[in-house]
C-alpha atoms as a PDB file:
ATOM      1  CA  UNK A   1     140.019 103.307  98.935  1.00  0.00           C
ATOM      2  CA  UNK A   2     136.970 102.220  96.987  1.00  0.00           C
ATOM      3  CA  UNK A   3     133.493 103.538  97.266  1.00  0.00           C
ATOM      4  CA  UNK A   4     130.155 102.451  96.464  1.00  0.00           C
ATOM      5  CA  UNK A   5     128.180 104.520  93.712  1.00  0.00           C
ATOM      6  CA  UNK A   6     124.133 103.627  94.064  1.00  0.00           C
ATOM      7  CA  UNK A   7     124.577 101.610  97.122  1.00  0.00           C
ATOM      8  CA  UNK A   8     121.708 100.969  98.701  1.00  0.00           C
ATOM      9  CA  UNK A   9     123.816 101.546 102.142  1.00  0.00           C
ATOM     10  CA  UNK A  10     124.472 104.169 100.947  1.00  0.00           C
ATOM     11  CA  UNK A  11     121.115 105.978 100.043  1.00  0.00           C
ATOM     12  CA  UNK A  12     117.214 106.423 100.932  1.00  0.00           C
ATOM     13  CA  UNK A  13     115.222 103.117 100.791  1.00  0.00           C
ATOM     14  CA  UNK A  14     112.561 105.354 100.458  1.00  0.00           C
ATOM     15  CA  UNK A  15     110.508 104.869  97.406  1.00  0.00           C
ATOM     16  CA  UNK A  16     109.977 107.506  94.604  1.00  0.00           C
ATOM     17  CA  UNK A  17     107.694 107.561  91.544  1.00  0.00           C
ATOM     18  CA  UNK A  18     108.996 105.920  88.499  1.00  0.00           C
ATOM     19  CA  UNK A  19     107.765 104.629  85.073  1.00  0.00           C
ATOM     20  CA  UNK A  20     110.848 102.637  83.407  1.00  0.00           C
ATOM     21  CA  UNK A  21     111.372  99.329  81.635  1.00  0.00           C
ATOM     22  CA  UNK A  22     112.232  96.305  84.782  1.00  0.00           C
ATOM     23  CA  UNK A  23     115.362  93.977  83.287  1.00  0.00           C
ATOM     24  CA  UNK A  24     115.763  90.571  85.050  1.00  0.00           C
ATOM     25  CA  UNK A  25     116.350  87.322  85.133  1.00  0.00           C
ATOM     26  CA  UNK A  26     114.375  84.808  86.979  1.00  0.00           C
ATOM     27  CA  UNK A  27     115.200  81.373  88.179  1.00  0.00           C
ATOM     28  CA  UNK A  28     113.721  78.376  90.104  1.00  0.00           C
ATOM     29  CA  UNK A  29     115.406  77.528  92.938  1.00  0.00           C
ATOM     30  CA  UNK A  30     115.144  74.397  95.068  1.00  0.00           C
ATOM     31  CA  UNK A  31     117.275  75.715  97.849  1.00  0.00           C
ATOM     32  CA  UNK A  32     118.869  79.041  98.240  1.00  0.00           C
ATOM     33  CA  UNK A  33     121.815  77.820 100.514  1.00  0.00           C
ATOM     34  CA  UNK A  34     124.186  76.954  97.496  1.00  0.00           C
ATOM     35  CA  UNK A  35     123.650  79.883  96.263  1.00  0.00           C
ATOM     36  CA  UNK A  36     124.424  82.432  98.468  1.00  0.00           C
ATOM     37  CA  UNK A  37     127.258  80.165  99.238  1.00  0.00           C
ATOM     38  CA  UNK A  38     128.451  80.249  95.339  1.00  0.00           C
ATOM     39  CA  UNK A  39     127.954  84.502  95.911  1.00  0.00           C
ATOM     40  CA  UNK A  40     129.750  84.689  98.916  1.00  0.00           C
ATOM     41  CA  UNK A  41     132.798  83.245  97.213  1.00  0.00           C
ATOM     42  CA  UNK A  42     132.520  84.406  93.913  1.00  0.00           C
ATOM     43  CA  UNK A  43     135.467  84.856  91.855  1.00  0.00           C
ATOM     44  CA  UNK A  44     135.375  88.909  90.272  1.00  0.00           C
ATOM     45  CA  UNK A  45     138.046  87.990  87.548  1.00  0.00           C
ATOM     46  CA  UNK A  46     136.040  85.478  85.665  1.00  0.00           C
ATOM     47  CA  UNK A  47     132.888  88.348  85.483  1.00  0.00           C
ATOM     48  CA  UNK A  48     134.348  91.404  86.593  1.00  0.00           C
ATOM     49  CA  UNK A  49     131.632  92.030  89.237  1.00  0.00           C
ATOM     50  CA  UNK A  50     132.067  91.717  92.908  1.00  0.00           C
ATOM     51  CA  UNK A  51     129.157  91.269  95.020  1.00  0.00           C
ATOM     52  CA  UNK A  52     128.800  92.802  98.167  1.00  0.00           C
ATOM     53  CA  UNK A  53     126.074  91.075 100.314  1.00  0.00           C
ATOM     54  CA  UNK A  54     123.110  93.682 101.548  1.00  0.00           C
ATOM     55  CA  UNK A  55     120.819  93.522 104.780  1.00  0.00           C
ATOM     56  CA  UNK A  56     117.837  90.991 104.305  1.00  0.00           C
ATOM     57  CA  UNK A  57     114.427  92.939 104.397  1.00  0.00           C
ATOM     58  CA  UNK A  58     110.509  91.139 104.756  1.00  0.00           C
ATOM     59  CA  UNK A  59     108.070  92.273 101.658  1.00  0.00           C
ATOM     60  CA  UNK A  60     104.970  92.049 101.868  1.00  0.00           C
ATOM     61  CA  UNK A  61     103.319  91.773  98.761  1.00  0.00           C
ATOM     62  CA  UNK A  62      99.546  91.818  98.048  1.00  0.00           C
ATOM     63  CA  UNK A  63      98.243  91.825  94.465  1.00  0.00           C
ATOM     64  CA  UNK A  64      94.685  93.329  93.714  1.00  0.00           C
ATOM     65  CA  UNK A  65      92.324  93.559  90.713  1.00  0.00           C
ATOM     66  CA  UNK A  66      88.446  94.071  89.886  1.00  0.00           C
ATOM     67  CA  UNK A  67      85.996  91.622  89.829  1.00  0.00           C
ATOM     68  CA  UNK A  68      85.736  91.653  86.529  1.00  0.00           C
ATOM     69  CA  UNK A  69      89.429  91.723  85.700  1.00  0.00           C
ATOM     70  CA  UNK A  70      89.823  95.354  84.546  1.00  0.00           C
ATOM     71  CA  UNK A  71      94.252  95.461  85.122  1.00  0.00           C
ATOM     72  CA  UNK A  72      94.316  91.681  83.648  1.00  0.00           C
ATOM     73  CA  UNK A  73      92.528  92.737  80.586  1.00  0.00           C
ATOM     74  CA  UNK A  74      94.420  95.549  80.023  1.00  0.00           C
ATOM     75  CA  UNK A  75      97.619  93.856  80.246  1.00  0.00           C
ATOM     76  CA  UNK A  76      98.657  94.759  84.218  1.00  0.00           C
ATOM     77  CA  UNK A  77      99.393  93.363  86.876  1.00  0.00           C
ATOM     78  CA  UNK A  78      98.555  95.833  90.187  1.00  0.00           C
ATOM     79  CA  UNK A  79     100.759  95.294  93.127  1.00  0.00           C
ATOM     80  CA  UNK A  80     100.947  96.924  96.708  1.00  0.00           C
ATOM     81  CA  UNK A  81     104.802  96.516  98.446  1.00  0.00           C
ATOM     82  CA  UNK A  82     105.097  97.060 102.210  1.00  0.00           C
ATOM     83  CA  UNK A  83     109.221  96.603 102.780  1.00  0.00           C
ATOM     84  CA  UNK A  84     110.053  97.325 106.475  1.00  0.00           C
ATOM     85  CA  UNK A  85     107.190  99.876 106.818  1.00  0.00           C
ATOM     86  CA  UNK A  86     107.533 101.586 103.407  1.00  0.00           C
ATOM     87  CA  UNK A  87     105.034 101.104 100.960  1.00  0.00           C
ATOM     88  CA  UNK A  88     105.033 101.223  97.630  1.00  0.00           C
ATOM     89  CA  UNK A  89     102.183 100.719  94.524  1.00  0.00           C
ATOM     90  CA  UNK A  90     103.116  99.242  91.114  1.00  0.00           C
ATOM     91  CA  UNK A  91     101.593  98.244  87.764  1.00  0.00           C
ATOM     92  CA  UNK A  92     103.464  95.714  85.975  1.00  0.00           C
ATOM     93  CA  UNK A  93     103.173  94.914  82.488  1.00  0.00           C
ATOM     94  CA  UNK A  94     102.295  91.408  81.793  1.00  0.00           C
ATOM     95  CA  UNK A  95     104.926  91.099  79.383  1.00  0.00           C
ATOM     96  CA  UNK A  96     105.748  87.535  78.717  1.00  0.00           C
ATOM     97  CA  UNK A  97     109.417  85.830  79.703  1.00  0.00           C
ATOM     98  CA  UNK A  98     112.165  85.034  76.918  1.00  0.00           C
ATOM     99  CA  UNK A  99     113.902  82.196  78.720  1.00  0.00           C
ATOM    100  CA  UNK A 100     114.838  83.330  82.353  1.00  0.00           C
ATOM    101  CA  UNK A 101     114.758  86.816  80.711  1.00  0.00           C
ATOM    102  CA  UNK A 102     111.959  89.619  81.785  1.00  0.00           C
ATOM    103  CA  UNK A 103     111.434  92.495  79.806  1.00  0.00           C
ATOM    104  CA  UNK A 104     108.446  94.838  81.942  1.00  0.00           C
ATOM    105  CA  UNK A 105     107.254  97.903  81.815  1.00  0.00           C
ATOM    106  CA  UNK A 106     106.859  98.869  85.776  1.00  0.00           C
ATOM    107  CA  UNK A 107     104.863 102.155  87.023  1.00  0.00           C
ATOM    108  CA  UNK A 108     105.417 102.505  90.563  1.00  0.00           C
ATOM    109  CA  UNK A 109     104.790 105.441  93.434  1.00  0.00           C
ATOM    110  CA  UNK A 110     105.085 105.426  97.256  1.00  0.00           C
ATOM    111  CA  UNK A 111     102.150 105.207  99.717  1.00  0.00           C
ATOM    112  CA  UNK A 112     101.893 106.664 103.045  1.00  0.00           C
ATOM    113  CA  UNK A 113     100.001 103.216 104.370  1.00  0.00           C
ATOM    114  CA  UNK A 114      98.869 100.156 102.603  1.00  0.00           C
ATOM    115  CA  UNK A 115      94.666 100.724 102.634  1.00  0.00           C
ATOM    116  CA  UNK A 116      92.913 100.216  99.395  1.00  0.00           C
ATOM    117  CA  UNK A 117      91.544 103.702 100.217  1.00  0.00           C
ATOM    118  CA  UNK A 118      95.346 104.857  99.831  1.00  0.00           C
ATOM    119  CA  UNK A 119      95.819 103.374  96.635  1.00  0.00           C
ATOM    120  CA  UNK A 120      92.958 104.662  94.976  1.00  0.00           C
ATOM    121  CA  UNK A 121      93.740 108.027  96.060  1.00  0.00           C
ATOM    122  CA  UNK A 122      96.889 108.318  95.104  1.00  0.00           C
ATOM    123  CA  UNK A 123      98.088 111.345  93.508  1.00  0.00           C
ATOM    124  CA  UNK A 124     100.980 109.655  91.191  1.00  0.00           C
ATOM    125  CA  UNK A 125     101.386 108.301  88.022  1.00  0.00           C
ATOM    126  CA  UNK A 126      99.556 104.739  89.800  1.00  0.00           C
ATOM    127  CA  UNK A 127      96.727 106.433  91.164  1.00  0.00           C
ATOM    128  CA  UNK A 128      96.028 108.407  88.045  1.00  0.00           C
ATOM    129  CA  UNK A 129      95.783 104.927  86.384  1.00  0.00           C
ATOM    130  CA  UNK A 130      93.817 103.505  88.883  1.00  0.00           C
ATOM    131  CA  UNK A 131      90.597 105.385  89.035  1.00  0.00           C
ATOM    132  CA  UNK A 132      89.736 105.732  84.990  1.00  0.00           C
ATOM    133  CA  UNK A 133      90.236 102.148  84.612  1.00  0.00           C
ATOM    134  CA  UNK A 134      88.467 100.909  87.928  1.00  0.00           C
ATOM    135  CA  UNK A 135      85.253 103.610  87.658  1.00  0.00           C
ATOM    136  CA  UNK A 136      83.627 102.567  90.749  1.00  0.00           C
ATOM    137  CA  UNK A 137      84.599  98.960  90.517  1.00  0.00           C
ATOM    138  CA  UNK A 138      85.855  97.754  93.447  1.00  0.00           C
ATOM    139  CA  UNK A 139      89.291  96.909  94.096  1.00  0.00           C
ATOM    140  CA  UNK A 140      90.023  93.242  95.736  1.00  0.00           C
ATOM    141  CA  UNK A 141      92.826  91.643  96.793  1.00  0.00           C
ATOM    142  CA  UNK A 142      93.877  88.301  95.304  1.00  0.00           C
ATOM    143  CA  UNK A 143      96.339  86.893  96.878  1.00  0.00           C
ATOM    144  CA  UNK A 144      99.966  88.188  99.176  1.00  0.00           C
ATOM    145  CA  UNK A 145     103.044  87.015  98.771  1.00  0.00           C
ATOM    146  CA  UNK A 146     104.946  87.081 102.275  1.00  0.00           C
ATOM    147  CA  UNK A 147     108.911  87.303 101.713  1.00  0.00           C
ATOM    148  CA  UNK A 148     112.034  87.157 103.398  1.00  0.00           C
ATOM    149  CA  UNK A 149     114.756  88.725 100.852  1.00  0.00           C
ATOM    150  CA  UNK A 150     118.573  88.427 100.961  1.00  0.00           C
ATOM    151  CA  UNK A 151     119.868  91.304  98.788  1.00  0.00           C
ATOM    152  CA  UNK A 152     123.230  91.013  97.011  1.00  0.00           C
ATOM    153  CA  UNK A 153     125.058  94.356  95.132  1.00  0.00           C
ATOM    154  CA  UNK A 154     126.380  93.511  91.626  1.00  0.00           C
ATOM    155  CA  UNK A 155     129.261  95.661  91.603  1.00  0.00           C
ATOM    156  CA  UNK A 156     131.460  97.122  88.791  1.00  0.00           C
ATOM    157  CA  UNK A 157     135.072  98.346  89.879  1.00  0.00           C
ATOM    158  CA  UNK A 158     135.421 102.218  88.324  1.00  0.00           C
ATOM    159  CA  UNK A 159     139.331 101.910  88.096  1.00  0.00           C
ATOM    160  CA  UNK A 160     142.364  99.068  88.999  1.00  0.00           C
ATOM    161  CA  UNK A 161     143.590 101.591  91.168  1.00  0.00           C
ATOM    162  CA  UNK A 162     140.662 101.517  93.549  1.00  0.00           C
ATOM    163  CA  UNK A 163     140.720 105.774  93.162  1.00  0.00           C
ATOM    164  CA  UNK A 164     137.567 105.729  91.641  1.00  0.00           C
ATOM    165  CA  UNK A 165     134.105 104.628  92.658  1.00  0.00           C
ATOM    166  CA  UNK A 166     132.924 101.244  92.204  1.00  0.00           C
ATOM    167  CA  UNK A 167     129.633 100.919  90.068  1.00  0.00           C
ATOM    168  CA  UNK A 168     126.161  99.196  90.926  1.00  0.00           C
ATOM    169  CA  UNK A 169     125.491  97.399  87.796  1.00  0.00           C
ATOM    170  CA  UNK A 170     122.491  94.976  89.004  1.00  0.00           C
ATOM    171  CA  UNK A 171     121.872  93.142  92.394  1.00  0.00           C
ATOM    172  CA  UNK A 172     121.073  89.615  93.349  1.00  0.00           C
ATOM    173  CA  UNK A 173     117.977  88.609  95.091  1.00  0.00           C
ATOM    174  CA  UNK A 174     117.500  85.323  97.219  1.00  0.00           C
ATOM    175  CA  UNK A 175     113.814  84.960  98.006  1.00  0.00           C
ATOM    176  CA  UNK A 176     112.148  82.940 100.347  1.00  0.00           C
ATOM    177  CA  UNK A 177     107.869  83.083  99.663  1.00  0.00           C
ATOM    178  CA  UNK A 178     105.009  81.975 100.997  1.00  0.00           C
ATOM    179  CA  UNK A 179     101.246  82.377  99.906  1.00  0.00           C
ATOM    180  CA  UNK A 180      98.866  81.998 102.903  1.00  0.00           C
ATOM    181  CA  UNK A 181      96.010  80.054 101.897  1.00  0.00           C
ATOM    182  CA  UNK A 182      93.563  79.934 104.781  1.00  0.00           C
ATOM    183  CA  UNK A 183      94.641  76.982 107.042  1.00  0.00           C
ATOM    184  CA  UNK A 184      97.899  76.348 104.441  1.00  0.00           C
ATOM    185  CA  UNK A 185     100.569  78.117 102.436  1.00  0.00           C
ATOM    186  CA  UNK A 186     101.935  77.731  99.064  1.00  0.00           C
ATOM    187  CA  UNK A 187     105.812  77.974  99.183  1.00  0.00           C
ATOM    188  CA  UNK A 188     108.129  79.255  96.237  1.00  0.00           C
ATOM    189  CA  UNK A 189     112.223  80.165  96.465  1.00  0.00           C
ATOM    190  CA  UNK A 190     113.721  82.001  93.394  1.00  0.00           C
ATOM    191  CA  UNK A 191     116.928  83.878  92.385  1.00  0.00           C
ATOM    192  CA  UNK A 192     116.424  87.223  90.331  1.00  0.00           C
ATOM    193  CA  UNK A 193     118.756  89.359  89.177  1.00  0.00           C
ATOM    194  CA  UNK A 194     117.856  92.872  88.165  1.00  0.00           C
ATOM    195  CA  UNK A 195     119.689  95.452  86.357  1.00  0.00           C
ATOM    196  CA  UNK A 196     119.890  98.855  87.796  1.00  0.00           C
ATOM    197  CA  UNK A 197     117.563 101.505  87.462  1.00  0.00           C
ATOM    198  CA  UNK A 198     117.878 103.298  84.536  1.00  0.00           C
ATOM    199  CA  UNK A 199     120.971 101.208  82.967  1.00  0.00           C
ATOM    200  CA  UNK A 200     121.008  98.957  80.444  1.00  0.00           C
ATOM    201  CA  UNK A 201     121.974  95.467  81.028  1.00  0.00           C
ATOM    202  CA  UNK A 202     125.888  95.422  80.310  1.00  0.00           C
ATOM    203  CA  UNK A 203     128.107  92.779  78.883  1.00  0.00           C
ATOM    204  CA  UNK A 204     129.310  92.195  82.065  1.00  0.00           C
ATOM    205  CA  UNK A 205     126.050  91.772  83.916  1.00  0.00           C
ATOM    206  CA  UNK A 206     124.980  89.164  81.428  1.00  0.00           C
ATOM    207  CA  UNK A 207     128.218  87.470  81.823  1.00  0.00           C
ATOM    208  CA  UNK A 208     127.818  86.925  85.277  1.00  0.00           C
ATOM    209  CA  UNK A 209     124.341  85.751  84.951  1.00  0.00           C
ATOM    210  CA  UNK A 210     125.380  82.476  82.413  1.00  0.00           C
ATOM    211  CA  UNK A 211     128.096  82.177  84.473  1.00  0.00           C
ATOM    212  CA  UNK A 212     126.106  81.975  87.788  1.00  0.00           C
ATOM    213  CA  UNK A 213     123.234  79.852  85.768  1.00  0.00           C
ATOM    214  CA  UNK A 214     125.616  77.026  84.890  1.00  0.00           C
ATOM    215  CA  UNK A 215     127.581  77.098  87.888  1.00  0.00           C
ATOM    216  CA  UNK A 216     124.194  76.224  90.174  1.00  0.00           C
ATOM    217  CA  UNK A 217     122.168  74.735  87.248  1.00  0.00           C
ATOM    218  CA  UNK A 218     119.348  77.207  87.823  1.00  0.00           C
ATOM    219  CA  UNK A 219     116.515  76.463  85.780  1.00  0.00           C
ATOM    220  CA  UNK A 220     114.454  79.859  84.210  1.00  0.00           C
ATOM    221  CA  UNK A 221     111.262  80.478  86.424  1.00  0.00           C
ATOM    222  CA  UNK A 222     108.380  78.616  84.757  1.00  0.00           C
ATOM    223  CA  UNK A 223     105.817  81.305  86.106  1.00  0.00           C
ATOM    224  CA  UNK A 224     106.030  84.734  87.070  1.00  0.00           C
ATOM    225  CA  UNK A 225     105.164  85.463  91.051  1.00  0.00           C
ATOM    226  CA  UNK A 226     102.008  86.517  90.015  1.00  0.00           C
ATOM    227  CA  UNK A 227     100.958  83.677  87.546  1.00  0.00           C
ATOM    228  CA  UNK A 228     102.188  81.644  91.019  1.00  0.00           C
ATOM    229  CA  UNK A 229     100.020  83.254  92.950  1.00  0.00           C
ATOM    230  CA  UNK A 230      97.042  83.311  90.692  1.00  0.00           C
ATOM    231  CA  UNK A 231      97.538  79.352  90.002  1.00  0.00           C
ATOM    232  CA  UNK A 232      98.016  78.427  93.799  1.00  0.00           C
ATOM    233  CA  UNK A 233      94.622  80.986  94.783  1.00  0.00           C
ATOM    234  CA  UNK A 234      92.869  78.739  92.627  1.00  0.00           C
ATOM    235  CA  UNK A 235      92.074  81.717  90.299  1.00  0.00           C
ATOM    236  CA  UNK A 236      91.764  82.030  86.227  1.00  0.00           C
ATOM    237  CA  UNK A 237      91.380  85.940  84.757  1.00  0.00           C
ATOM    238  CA  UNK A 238      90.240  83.862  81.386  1.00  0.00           C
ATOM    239  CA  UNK A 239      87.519  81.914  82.969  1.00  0.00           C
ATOM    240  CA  UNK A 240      86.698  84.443  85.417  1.00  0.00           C
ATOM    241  CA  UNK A 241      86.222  87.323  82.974  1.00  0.00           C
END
């Protein structure tokens, strides 16, 4: 019988402290329907992957900076994450895309709540960001991001046999997002697929991404979610600053 190594049925959902480099690939995606049905009956012998479809959590995401651009300028973007009740604060490089392609460094440690009070306090490698680049600036939010995410595992088989485990590679996410804008929202649906913590992309991961790019004709995401956000809030760090 095969097991899942990494799965995340398999292990805490609780967030840790980490400072890594984020691999992914981002696409545009009119409707998500085709492709979760092109996942669900996706073929393992032309990629060697299987996918194994996950629960479907609700993000909240809510992006802050100063008011005179401090994270911006220094080439950050500073994001809070509440999934399901557990909350999690990131920096993200501002690393432009090649293609669909995302190269990022991503600093990231867990919360007990979501209060700006929180984040500034926090004892992790965030926090201890935070407060030498902020001073006593304050720190406002920008914009949220409200998501509904259907999680797919991007699996490698350990052995033909099925006696050894089977090997989380990357996963697949289908999001559904809207920006609340007062009275209206801004809507945006994308496919990403990420590469596991701590392992580089392999050849089979990138296989399955071409092959899952031509098969839907997924165009590479034209913005990042927070050049989206920034765009549809009617805001401009360059004209602002």
């Amino acid at each position: 019988m095969t097991t899942v190594q990494g799965s995340k049925a398999s292990r805490t959902k609780e967030p840790s402290a980490t400072d890594h480099q984020e691999i992914e690939w981002q696409f545009d995606a009119g409707e998500l329907e085709p492709v979760e049905d092109w996942l669900g009956k996706h073929d393992p012998g032309s990629s060697g992957l299987f996918v194994a479809p996950e629960s479907t959590v609700e993000i909240t995401d809510t992006y802050y900076d100063t008011d005179d651009w401090r994270f911006y300028r220094a080439g950050y973007a500073l994001r809070v994450r509440n999934t399901d009740g557990a909350v999690e604060s990131t920096m993200k490089s501002l690393t432009p895309a090649e293609g669909s392609l995302r190269r990022r460094r991503e600093i990231s440690e867990p919360l007990s709540d979501d209060r700006r009070s929180t984040l500034r306090e926090a004892p992790g490698p965030v926090g201890g960001r935070i407060r030498p680049l902020v001073g006593r600036r304050e720190l406002r939010p920008l914009f949220t991001f409200e998501t509904r995410r259907q999680g797919f595992a991007l699996l490698l088989e350990g052995s033909a046999d099925g006696n050894q485990d089977a090997v989380r590679i990357g996963e697949v996410s289908l999001d559904t997002s809207e920006i609340p804008l007062g009275e209206e929202t801004a809507g945006l649906t994308r496919v990403e697929v990420e590469a596991t913590l701590g392992m580089a992309p392999t050849p089979d991961l990138h296989g399955f991404v071409d092959e899952m790019q031509s098969a839907l004709d997924l165009a590479p995401a034209s913005t990042s979610k927070y050049e989206t956000g920034l765009y549809a809030s009617g805001l401009n760090p360059e004209g602002d600053s």
